[in-house]
PDB file of N, CA and C in Angstrom:
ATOM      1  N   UNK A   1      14.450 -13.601  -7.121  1.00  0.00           N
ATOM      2  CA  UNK A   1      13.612 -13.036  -8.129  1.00  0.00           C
ATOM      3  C   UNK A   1      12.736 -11.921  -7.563  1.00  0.00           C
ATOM      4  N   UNK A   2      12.134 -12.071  -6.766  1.00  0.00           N
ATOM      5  CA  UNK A   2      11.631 -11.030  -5.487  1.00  0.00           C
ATOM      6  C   UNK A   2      12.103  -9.734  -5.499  1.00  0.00           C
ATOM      7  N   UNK A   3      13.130 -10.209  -4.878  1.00  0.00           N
ATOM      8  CA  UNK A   3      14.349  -8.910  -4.313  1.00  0.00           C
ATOM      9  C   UNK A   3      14.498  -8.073  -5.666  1.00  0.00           C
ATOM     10  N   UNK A   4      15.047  -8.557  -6.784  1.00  0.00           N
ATOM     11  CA  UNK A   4      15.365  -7.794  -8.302  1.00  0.00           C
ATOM     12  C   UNK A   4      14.196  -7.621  -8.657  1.00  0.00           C
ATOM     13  N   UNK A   5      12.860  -7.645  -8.387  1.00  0.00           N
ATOM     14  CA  UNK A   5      11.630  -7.252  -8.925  1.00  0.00           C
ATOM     15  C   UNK A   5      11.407  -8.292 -10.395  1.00  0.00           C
ATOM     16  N   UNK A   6      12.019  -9.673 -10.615  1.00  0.00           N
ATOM     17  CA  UNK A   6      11.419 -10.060 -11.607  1.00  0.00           C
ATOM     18  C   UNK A   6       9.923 -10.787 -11.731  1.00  0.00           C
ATOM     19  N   UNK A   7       9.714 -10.973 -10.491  1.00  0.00           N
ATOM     20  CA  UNK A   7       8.052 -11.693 -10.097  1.00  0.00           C
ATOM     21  C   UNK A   7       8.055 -10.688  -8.706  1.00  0.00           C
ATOM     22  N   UNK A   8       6.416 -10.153  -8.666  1.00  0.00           N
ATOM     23  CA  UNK A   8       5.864  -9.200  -7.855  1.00  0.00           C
ATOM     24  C   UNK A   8       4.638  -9.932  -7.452  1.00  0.00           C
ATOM     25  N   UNK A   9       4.763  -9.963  -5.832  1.00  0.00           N
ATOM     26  CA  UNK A   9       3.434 -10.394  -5.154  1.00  0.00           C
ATOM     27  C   UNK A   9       2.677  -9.582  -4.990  1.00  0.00           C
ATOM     28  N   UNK A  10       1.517  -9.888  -5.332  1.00  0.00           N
ATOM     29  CA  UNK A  10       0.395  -9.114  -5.059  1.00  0.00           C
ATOM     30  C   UNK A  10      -0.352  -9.097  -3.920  1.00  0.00           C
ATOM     31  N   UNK A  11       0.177  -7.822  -2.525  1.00  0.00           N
ATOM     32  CA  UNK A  11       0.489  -8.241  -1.603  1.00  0.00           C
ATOM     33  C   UNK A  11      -1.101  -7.614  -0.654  1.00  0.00           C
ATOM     34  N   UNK A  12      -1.907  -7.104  -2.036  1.00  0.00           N
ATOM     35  CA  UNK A  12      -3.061  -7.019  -1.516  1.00  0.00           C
ATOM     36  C   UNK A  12      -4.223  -8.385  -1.054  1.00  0.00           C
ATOM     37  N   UNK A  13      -3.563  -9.542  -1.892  1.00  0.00           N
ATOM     38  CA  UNK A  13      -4.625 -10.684  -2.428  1.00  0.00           C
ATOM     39  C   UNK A  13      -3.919 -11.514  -0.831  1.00  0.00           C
ATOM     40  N   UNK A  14      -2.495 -11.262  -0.478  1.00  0.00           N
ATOM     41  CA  UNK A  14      -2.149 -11.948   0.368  1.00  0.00           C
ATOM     42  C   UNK A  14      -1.604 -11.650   1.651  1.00  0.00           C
ATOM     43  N   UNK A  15      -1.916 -10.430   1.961  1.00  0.00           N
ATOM     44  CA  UNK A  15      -1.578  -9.894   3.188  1.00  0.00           C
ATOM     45  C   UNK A  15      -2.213 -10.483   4.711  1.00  0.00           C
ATOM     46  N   UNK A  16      -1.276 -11.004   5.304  1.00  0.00           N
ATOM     47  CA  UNK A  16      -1.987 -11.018   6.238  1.00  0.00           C
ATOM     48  C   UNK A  16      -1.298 -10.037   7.695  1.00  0.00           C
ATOM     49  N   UNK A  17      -1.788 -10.235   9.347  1.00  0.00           N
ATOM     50  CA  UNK A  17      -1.680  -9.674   9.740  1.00  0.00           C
ATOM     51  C   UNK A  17      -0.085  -9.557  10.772  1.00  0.00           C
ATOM     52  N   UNK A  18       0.648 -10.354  10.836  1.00  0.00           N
ATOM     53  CA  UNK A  18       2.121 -11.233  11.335  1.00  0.00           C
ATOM     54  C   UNK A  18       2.870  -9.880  10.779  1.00  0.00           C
ATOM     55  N   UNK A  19       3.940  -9.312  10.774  1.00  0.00           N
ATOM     56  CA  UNK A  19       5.442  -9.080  10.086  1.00  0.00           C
ATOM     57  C   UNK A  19       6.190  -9.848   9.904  1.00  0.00           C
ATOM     58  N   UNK A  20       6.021 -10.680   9.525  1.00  0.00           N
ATOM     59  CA  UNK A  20       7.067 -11.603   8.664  1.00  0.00           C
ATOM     60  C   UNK A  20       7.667 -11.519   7.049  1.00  0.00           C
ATOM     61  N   UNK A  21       8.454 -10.866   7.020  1.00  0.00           N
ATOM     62  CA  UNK A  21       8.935 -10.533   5.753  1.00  0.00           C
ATOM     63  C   UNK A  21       8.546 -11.878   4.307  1.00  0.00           C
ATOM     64  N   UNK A  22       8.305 -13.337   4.993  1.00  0.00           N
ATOM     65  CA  UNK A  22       7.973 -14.168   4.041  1.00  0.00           C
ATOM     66  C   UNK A  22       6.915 -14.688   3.833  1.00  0.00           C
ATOM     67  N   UNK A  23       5.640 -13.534   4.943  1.00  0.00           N
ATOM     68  CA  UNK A  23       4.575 -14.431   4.857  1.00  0.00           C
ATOM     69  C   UNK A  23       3.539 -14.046   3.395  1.00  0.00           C
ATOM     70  N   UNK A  24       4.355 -13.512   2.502  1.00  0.00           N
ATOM     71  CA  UNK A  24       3.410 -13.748   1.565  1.00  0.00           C
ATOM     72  C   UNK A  24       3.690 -15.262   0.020  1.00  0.00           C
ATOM     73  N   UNK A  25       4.811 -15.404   0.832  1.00  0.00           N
ATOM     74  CA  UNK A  25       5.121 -16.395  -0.186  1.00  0.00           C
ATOM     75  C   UNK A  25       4.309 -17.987   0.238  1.00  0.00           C
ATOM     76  N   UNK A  26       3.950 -18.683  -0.317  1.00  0.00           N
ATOM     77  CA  UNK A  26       3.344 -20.110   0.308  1.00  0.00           C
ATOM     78  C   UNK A  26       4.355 -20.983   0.738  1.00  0.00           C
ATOM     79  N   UNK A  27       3.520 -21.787   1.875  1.00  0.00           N
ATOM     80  CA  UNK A  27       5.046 -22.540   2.008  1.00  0.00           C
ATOM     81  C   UNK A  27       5.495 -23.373   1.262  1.00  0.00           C
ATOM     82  N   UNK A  28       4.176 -23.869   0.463  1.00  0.00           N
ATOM     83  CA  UNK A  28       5.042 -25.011  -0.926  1.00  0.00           C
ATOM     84  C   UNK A  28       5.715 -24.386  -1.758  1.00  0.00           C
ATOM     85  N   UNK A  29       5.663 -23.033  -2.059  1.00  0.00           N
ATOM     86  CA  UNK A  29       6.764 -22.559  -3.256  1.00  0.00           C
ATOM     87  C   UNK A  29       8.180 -22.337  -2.502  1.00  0.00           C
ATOM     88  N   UNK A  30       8.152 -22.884  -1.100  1.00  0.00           N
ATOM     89  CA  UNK A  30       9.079 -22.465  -0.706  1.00  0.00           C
ATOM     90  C   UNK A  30       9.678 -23.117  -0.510  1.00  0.00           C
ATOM     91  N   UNK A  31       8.869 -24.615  -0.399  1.00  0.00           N
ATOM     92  CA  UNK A  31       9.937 -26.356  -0.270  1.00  0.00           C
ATOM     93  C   UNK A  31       9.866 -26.335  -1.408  1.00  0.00           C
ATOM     94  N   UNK A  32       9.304 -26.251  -2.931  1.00  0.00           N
ATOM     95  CA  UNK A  32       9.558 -26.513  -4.070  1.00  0.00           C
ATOM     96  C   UNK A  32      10.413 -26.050  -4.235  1.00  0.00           C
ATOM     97  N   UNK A  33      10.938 -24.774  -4.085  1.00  0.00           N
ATOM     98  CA  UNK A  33      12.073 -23.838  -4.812  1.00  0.00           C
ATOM     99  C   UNK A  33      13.227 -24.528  -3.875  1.00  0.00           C
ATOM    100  N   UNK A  34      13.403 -25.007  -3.000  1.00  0.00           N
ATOM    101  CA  UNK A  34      14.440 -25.747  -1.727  1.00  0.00           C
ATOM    102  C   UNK A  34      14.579 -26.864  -2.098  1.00  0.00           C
ATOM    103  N   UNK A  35      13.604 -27.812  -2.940  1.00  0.00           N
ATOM    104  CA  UNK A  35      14.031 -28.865  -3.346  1.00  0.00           C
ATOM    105  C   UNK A  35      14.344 -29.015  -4.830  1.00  0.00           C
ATOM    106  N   UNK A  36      14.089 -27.849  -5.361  1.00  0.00           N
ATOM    107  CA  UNK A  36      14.532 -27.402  -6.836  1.00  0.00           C
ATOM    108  C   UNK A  36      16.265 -27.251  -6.756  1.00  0.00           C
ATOM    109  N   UNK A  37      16.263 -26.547  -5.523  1.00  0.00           N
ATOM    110  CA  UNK A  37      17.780 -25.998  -5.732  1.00  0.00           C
ATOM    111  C   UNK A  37      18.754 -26.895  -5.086  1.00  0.00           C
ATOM    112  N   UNK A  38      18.012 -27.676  -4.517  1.00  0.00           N
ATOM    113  CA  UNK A  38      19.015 -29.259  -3.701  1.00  0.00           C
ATOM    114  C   UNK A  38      18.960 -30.151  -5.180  1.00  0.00           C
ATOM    115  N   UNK A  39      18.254 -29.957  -6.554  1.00  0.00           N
ATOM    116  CA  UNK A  39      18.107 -30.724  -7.337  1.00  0.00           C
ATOM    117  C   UNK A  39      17.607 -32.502  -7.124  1.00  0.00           C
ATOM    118  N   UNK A  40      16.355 -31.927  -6.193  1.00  0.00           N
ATOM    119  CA  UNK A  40      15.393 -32.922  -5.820  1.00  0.00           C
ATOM    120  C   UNK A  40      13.792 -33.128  -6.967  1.00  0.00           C
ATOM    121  N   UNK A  41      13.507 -32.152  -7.437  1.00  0.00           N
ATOM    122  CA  UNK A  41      12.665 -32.104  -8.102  1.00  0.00           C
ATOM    123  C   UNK A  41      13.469 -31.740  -9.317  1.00  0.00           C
ATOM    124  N   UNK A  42      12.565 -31.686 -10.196  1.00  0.00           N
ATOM    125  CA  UNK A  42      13.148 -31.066 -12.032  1.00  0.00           C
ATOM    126  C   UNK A  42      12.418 -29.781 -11.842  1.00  0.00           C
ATOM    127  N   UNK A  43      13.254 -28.864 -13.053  1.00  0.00           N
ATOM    128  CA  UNK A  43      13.152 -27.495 -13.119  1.00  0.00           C
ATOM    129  C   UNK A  43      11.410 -27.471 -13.593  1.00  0.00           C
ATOM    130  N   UNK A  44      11.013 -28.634 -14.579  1.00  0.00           N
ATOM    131  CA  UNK A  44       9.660 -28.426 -15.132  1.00  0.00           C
ATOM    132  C   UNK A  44       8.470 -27.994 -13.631  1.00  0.00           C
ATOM    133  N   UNK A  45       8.869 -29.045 -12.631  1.00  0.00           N
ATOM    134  CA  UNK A  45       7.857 -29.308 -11.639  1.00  0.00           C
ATOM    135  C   UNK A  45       8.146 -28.221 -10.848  1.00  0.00           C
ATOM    136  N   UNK A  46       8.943 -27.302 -10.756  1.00  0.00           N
ATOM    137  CA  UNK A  46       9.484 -25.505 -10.084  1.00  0.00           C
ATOM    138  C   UNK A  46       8.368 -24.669 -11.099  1.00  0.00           C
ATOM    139  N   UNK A  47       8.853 -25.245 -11.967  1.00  0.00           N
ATOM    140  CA  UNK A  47       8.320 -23.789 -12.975  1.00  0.00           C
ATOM    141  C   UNK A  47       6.818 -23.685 -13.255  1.00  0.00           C
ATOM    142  N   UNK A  48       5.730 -25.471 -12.745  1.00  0.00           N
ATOM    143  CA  UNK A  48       4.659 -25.203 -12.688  1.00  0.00           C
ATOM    144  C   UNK A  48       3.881 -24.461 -11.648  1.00  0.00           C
ATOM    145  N   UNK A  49       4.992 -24.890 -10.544  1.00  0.00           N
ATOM    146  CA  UNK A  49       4.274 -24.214  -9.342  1.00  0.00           C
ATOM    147  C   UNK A  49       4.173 -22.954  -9.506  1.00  0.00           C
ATOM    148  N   UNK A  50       5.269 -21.589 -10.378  1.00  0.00           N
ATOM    149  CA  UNK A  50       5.260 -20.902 -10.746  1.00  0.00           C
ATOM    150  C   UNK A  50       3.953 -20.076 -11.066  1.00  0.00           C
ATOM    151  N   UNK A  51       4.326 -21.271 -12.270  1.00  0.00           N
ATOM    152  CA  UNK A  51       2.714 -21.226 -13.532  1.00  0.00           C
ATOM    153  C   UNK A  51       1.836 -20.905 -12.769  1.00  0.00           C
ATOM    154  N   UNK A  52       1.235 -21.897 -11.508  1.00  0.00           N
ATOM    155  CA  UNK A  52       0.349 -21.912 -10.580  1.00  0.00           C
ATOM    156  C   UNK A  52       0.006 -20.433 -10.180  1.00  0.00           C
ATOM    157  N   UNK A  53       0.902 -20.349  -9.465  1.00  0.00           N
ATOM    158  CA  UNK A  53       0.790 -18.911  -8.743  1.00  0.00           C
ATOM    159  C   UNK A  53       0.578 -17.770  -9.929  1.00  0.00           C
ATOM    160  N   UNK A  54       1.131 -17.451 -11.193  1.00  0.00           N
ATOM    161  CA  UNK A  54       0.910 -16.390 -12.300  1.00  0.00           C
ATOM    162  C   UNK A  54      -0.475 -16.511 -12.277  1.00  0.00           C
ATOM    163  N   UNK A  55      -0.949 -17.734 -12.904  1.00  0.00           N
ATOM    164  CA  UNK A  55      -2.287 -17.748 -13.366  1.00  0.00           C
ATOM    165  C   UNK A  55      -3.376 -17.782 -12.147  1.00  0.00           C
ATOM    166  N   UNK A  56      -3.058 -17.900 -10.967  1.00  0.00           N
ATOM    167  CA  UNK A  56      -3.958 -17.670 -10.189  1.00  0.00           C
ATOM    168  C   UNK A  56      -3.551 -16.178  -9.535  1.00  0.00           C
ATOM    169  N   UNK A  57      -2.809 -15.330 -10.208  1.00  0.00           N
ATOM    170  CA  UNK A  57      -2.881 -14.248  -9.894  1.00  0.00           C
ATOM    171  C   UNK A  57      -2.207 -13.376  -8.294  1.00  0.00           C
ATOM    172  N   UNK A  58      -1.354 -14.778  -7.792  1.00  0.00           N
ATOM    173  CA  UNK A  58      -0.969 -14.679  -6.825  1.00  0.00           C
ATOM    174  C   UNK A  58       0.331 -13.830  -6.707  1.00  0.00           C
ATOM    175  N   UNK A  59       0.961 -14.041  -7.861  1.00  0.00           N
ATOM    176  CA  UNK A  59       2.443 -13.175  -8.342  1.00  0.00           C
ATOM    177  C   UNK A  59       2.109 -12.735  -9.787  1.00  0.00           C
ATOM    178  N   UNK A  60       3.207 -11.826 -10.121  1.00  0.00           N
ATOM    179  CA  UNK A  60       3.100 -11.276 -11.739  1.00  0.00           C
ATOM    180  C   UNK A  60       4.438 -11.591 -12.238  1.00  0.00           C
ATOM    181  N   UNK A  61       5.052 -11.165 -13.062  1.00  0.00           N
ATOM    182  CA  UNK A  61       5.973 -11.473 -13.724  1.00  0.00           C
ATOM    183  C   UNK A  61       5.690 -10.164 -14.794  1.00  0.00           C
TER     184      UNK A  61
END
């Protein structure tokens, strides 16, 4: 979603100082979305963490 520009980090709120191409993502959206796609969690409990991040302004959509 990233890569195709459908959710955009806002990479001012989360920049830090590393080059790591993933350090702006958290690491729980990153075991959520890993255990979303192993179909360990339900799509609802992916899509809040989502929610999470929109409304706290962390990503856009």
């Amino acid at each position: 979603m990233i890569k195709n520009e459908i959710i955009i980090i806002d990479t001012k709120q989360t920049e830090k100082n590393d080059n790591s191409k993933d350090r702006n993502i958290p690491d729980w959206i990153k075991n959520t979305a890993q255990w979303w796609s192993n179909d360990l969690i339900s799509e609802n409990e992916f899509v809040r963490g989502l929610e999470f991040l929109i409304n706290n302004e962390k990503i856009s959509v």
